[in-house]
ModelCIF file with pLDDT and N, C-alpha, C, O atoms, coordinates in Angstrom:
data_MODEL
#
_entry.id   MODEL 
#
_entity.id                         1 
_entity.type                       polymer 
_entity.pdbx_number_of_molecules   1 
#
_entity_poly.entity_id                      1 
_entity_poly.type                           'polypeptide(L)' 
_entity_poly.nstd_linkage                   no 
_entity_poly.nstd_monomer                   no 
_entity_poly.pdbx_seq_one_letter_code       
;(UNK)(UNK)(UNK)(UNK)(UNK)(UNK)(UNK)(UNK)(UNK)(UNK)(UNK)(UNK)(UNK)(UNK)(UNK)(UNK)
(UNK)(UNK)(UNK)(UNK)(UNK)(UNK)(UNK)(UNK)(UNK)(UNK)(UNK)(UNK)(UNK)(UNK)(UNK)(UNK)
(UNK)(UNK)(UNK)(UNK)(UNK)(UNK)(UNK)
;
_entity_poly.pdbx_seq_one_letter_code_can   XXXXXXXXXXXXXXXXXXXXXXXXXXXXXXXXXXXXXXX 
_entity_poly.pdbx_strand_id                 A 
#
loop_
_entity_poly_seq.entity_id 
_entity_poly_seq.num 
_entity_poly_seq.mon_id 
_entity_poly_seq.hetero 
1 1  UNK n 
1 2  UNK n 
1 3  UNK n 
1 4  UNK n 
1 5  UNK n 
1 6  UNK n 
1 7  UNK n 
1 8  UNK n 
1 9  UNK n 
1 10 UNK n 
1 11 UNK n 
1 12 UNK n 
1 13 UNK n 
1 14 UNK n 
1 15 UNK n 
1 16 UNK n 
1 17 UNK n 
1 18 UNK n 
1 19 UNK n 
1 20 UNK n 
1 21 UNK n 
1 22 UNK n 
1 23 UNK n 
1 24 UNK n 
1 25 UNK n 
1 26 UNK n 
1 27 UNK n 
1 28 UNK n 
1 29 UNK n 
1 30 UNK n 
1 31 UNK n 
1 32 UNK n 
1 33 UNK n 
1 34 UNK n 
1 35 UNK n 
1 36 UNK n 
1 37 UNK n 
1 38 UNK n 
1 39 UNK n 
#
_struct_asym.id          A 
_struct_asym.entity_id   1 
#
loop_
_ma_qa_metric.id 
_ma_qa_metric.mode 
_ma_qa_metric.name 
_ma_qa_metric.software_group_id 
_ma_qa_metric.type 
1 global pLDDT . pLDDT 
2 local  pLDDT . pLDDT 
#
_ma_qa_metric_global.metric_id      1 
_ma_qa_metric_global.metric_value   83.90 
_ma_qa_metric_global.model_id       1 
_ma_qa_metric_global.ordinal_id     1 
#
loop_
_ma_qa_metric_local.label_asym_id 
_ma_qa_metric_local.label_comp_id 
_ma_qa_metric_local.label_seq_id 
_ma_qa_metric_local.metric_id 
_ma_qa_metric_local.metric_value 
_ma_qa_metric_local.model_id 
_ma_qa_metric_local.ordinal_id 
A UNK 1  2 95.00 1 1  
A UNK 2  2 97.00 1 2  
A UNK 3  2 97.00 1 3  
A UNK 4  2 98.00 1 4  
A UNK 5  2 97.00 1 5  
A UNK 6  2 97.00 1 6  
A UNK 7  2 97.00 1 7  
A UNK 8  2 96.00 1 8  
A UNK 9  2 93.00 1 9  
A UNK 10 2 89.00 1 10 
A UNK 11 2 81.00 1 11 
A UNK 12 2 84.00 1 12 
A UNK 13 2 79.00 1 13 
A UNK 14 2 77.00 1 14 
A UNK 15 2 77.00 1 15 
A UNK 16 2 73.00 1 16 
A UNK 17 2 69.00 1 17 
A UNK 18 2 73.00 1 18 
A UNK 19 2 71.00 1 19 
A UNK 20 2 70.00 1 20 
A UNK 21 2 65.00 1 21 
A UNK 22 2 68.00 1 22 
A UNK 23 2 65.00 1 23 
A UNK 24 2 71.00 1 24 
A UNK 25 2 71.00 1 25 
A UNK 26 2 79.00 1 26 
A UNK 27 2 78.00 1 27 
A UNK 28 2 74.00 1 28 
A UNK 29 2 76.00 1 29 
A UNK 30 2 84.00 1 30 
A UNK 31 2 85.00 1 31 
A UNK 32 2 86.00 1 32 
A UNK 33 2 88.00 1 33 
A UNK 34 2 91.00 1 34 
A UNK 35 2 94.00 1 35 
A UNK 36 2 95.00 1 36 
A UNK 37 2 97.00 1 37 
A UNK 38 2 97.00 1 38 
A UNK 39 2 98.00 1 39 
#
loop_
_atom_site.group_PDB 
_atom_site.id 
_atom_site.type_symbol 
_atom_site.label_atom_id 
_atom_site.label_alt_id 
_atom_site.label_comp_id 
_atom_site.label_asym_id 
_atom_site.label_entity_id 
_atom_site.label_seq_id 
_atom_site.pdbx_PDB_ins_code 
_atom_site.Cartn_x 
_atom_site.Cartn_y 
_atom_site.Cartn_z 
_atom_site.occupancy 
_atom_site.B_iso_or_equiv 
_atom_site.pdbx_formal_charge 
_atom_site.auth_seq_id 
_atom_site.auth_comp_id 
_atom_site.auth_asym_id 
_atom_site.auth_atom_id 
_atom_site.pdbx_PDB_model_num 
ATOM 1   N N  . UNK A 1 1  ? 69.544  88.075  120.806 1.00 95.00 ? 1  UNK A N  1 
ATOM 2   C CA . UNK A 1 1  ? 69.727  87.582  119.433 1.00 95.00 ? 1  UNK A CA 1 
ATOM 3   C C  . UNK A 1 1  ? 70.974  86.695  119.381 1.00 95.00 ? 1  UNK A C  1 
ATOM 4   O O  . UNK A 1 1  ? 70.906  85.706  118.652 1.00 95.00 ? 1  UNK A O  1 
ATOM 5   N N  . UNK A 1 2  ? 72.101  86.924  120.059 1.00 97.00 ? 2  UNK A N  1 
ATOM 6   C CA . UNK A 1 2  ? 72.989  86.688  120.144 1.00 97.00 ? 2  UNK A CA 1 
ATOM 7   C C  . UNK A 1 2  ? 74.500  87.183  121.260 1.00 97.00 ? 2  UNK A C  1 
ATOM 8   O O  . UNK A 1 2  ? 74.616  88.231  121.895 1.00 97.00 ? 2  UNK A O  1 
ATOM 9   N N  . UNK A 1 3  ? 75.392  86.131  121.190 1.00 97.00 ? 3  UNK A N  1 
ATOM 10  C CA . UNK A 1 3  ? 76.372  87.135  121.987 1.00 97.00 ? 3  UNK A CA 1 
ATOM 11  C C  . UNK A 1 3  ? 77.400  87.739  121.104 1.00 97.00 ? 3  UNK A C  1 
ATOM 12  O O  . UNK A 1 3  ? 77.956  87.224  120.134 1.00 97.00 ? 3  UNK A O  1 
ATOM 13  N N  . UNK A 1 4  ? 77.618  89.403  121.816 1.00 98.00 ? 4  UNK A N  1 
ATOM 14  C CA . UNK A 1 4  ? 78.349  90.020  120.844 1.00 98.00 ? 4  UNK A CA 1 
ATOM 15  C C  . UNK A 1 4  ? 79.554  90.308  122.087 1.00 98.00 ? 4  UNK A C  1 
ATOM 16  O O  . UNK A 1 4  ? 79.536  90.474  123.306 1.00 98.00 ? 4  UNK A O  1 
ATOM 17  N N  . UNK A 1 5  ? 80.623  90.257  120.968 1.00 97.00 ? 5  UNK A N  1 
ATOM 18  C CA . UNK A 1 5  ? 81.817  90.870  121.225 1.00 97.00 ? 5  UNK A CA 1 
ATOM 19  C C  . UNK A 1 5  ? 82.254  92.128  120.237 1.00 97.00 ? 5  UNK A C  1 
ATOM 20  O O  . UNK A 1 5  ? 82.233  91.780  119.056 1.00 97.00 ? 5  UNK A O  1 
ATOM 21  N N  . UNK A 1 6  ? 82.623  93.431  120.431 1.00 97.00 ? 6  UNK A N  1 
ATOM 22  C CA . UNK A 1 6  ? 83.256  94.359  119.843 1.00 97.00 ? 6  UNK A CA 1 
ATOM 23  C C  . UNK A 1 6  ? 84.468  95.043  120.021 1.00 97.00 ? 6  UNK A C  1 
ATOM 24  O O  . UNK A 1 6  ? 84.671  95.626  121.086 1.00 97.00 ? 6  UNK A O  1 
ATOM 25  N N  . UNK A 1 7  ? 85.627  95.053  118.769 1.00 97.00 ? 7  UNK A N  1 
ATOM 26  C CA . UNK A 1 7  ? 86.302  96.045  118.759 1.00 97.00 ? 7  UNK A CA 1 
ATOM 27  C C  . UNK A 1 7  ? 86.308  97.136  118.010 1.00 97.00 ? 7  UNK A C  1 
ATOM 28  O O  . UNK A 1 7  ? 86.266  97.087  116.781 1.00 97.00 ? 7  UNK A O  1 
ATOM 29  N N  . UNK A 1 8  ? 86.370  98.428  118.821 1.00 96.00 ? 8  UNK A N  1 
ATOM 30  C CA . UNK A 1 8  ? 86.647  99.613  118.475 1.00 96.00 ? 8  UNK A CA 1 
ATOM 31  C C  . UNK A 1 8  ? 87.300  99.845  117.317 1.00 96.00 ? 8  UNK A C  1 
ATOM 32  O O  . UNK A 1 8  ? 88.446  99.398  117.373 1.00 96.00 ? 8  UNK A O  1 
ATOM 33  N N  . UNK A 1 9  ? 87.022  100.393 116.230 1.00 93.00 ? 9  UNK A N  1 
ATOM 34  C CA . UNK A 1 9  ? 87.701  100.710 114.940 1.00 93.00 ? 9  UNK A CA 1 
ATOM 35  C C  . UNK A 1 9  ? 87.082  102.230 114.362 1.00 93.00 ? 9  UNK A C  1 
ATOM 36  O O  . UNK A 1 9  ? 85.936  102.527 114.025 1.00 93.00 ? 9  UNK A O  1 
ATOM 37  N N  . UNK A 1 10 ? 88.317  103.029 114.398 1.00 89.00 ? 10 UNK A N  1 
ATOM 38  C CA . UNK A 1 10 ? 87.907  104.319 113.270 1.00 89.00 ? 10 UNK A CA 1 
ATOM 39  C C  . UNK A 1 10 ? 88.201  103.803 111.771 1.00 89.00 ? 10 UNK A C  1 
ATOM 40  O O  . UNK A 1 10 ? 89.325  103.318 111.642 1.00 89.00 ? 10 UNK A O  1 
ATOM 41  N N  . UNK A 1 11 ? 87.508  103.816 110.779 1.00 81.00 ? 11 UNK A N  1 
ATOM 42  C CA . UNK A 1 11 ? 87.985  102.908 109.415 1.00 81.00 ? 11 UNK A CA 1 
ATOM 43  C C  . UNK A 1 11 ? 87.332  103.718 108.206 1.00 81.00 ? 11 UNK A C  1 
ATOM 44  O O  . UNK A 1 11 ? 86.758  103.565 107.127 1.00 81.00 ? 11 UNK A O  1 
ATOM 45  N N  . UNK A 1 12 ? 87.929  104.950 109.347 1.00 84.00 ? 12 UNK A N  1 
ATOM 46  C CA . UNK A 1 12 ? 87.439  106.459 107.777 1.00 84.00 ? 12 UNK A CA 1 
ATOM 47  C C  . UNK A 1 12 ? 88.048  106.751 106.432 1.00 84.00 ? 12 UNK A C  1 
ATOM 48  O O  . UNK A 1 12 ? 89.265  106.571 106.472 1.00 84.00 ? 12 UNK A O  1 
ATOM 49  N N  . UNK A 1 13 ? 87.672  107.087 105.419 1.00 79.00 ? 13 UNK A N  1 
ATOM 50  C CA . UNK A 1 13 ? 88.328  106.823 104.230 1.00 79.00 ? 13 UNK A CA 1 
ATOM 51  C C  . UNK A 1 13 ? 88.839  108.377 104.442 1.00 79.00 ? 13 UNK A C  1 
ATOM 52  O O  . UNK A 1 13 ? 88.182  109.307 104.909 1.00 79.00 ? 13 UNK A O  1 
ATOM 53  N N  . UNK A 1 14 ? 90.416  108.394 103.888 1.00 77.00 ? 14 UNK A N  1 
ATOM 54  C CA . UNK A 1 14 ? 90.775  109.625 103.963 1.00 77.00 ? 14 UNK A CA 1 
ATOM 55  C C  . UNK A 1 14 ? 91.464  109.723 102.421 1.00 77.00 ? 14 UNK A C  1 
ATOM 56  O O  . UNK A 1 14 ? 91.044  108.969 101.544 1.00 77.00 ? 14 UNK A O  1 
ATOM 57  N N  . UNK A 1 15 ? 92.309  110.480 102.198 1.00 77.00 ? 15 UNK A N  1 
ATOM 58  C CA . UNK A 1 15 ? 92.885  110.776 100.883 1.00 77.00 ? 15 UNK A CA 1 
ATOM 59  C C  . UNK A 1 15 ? 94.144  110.156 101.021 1.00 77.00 ? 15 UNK A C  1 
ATOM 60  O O  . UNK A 1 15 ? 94.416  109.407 100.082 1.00 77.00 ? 15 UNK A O  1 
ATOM 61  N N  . UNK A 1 16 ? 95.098  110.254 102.020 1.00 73.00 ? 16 UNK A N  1 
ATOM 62  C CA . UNK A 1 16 ? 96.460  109.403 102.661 1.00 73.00 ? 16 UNK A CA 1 
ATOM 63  C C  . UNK A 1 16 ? 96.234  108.291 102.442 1.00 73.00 ? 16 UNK A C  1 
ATOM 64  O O  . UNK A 1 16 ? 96.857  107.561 101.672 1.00 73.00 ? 16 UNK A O  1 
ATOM 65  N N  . UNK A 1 17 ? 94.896  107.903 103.389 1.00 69.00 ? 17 UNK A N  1 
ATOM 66  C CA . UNK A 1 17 ? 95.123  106.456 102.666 1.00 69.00 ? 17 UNK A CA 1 
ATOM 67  C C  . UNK A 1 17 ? 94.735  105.687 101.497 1.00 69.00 ? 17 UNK A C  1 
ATOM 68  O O  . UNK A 1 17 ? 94.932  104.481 101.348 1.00 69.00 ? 17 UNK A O  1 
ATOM 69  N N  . UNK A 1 18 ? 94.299  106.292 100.868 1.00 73.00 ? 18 UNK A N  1 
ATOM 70  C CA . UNK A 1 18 ? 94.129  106.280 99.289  1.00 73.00 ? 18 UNK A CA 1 
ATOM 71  C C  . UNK A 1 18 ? 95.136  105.893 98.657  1.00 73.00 ? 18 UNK A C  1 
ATOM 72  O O  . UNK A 1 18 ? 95.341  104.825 98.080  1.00 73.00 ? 18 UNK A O  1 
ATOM 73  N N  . UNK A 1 19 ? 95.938  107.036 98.811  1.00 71.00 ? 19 UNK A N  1 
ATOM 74  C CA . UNK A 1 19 ? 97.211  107.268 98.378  1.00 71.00 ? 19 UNK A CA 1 
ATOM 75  C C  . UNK A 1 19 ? 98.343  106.364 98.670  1.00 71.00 ? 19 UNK A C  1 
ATOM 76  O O  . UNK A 1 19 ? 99.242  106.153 97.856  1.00 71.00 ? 19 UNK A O  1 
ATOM 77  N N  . UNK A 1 20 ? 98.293  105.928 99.637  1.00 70.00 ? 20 UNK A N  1 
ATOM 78  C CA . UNK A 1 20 ? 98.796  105.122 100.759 1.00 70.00 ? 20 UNK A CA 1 
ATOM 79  C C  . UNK A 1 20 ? 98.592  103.055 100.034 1.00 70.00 ? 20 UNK A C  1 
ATOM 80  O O  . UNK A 1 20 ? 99.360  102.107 99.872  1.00 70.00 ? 20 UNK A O  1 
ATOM 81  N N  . UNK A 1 21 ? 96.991  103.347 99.815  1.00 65.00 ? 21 UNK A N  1 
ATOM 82  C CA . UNK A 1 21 ? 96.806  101.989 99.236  1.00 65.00 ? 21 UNK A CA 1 
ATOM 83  C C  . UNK A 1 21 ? 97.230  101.208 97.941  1.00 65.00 ? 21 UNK A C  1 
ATOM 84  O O  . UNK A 1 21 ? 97.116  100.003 97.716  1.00 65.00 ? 21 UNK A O  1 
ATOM 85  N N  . UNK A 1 22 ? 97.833  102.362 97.019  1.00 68.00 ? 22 UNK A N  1 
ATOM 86  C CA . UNK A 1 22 ? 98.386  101.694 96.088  1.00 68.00 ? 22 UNK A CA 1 
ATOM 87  C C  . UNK A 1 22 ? 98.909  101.047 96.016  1.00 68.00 ? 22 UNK A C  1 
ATOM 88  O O  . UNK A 1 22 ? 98.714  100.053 95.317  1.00 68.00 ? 22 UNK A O  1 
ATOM 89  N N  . UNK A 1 23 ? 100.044 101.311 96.839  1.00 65.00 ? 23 UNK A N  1 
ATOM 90  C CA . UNK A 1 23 ? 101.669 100.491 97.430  1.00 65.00 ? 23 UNK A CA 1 
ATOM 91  C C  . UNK A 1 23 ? 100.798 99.130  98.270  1.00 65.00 ? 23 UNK A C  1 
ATOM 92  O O  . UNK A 1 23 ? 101.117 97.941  98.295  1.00 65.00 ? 23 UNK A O  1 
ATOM 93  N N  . UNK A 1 24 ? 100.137 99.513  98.630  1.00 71.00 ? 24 UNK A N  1 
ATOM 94  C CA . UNK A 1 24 ? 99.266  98.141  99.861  1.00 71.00 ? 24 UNK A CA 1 
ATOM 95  C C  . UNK A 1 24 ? 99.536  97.102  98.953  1.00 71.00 ? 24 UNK A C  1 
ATOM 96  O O  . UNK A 1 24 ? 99.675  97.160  97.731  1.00 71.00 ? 24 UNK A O  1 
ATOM 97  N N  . UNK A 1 25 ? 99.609  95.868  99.943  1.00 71.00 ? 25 UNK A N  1 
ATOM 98  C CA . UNK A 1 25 ? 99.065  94.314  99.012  1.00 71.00 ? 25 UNK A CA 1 
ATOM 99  C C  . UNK A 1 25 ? 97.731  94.166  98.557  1.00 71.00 ? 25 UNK A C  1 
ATOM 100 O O  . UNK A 1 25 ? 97.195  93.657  97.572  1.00 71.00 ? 25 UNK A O  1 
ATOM 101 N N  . UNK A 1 26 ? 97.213  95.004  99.973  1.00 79.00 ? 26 UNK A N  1 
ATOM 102 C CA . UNK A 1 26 ? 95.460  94.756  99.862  1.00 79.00 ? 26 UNK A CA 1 
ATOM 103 C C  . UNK A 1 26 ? 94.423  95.963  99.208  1.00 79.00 ? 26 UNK A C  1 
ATOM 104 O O  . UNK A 1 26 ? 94.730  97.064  99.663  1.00 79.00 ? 26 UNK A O  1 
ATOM 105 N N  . UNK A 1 27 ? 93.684  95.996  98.593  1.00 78.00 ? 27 UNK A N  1 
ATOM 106 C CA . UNK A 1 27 ? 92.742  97.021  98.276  1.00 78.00 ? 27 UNK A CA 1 
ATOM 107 C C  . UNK A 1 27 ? 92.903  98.172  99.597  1.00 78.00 ? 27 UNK A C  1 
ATOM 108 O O  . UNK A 1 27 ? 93.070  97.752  100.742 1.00 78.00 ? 27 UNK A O  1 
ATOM 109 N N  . UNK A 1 28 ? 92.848  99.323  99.364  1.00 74.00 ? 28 UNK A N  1 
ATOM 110 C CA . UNK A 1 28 ? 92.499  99.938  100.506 1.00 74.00 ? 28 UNK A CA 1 
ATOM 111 C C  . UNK A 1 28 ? 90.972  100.048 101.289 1.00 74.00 ? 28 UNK A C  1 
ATOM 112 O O  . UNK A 1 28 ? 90.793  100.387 102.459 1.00 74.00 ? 28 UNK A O  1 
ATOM 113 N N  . UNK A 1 29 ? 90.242  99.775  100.585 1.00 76.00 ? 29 UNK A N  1 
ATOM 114 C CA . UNK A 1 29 ? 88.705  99.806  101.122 1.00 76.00 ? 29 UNK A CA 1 
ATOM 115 C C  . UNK A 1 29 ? 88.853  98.327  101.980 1.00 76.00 ? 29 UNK A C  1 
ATOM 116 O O  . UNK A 1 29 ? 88.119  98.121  102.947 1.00 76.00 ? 29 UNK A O  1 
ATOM 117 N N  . UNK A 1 30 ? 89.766  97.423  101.584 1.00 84.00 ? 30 UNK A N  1 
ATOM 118 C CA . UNK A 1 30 ? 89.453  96.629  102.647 1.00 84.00 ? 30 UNK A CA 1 
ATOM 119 C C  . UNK A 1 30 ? 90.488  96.596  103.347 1.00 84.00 ? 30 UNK A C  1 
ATOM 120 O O  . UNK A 1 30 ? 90.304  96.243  104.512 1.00 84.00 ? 30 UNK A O  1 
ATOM 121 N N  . UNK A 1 31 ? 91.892  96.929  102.941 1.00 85.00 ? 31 UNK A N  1 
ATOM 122 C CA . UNK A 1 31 ? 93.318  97.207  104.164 1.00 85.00 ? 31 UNK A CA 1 
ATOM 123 C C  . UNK A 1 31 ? 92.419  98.002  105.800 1.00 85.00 ? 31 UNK A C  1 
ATOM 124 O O  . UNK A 1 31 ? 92.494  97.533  106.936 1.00 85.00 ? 31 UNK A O  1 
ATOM 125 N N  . UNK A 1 32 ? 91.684  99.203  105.399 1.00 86.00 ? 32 UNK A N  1 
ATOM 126 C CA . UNK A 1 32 ? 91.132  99.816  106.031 1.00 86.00 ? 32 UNK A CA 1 
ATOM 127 C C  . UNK A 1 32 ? 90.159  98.977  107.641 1.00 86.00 ? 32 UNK A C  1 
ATOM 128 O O  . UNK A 1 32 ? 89.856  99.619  108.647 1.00 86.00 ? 32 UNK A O  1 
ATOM 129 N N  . UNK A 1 33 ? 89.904  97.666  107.456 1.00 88.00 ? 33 UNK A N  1 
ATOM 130 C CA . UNK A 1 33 ? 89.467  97.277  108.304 1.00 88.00 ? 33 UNK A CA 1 
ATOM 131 C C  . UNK A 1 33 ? 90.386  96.237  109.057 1.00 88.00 ? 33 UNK A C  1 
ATOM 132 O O  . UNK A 1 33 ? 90.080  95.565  110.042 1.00 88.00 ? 33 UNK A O  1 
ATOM 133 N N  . UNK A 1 34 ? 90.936  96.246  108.740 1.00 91.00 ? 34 UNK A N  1 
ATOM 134 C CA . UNK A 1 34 ? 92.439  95.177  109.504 1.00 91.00 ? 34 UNK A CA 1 
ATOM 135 C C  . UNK A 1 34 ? 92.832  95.566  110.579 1.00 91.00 ? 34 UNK A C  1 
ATOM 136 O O  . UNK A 1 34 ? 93.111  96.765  110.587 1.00 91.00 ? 34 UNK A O  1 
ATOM 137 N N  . UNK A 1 35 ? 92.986  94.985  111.601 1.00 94.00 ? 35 UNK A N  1 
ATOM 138 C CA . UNK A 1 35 ? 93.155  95.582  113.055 1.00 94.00 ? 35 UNK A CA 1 
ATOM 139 C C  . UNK A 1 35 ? 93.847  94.285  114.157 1.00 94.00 ? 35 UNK A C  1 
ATOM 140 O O  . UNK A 1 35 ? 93.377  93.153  114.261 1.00 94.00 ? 35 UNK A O  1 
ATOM 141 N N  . UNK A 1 36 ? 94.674  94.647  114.662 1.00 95.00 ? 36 UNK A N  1 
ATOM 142 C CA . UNK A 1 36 ? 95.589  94.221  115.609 1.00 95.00 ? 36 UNK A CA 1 
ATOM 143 C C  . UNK A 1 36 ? 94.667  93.809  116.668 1.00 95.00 ? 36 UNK A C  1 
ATOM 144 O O  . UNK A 1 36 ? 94.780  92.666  117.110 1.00 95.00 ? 36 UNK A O  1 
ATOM 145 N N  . UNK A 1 37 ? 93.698  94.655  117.167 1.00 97.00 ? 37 UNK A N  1 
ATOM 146 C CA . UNK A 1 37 ? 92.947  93.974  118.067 1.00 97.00 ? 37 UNK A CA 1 
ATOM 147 C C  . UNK A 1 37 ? 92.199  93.157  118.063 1.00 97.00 ? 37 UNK A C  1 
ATOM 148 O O  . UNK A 1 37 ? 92.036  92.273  118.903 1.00 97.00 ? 37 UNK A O  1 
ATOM 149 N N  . UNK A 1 38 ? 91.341  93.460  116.583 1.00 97.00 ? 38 UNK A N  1 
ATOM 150 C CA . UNK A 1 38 ? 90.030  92.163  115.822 1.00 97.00 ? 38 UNK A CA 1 
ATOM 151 C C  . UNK A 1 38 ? 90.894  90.722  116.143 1.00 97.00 ? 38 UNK A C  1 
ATOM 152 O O  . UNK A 1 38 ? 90.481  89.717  116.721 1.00 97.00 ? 38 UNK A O  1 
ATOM 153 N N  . UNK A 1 39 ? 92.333  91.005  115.519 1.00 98.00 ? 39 UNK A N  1 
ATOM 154 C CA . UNK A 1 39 ? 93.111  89.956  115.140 1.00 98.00 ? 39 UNK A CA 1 
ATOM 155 C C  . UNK A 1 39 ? 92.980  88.940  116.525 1.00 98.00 ? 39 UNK A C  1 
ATOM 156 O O  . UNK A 1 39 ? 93.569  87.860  116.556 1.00 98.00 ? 39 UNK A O  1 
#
């Protein structure tokens, strides 16, 4: 179909980071997928 490349991501919703996302710049439902390696 295509060529794929993947990185590994756990991007589980927990209560921390809920909590956590207020203070965020970004929504937490989407802070949650941001990754150093994607990058």
């Amino acid at each position: 179909i295509c060529q794929l490349e993947a990185v590994e991501l756990d991007n589980s919703v927990s209560l921390v980071g809920i909590l956590k996302g207020v203070f965020q710049s970004q929504p937490y439902y989407i802070q949650r997928f941001d990754s150093g390696e994607y990058r």
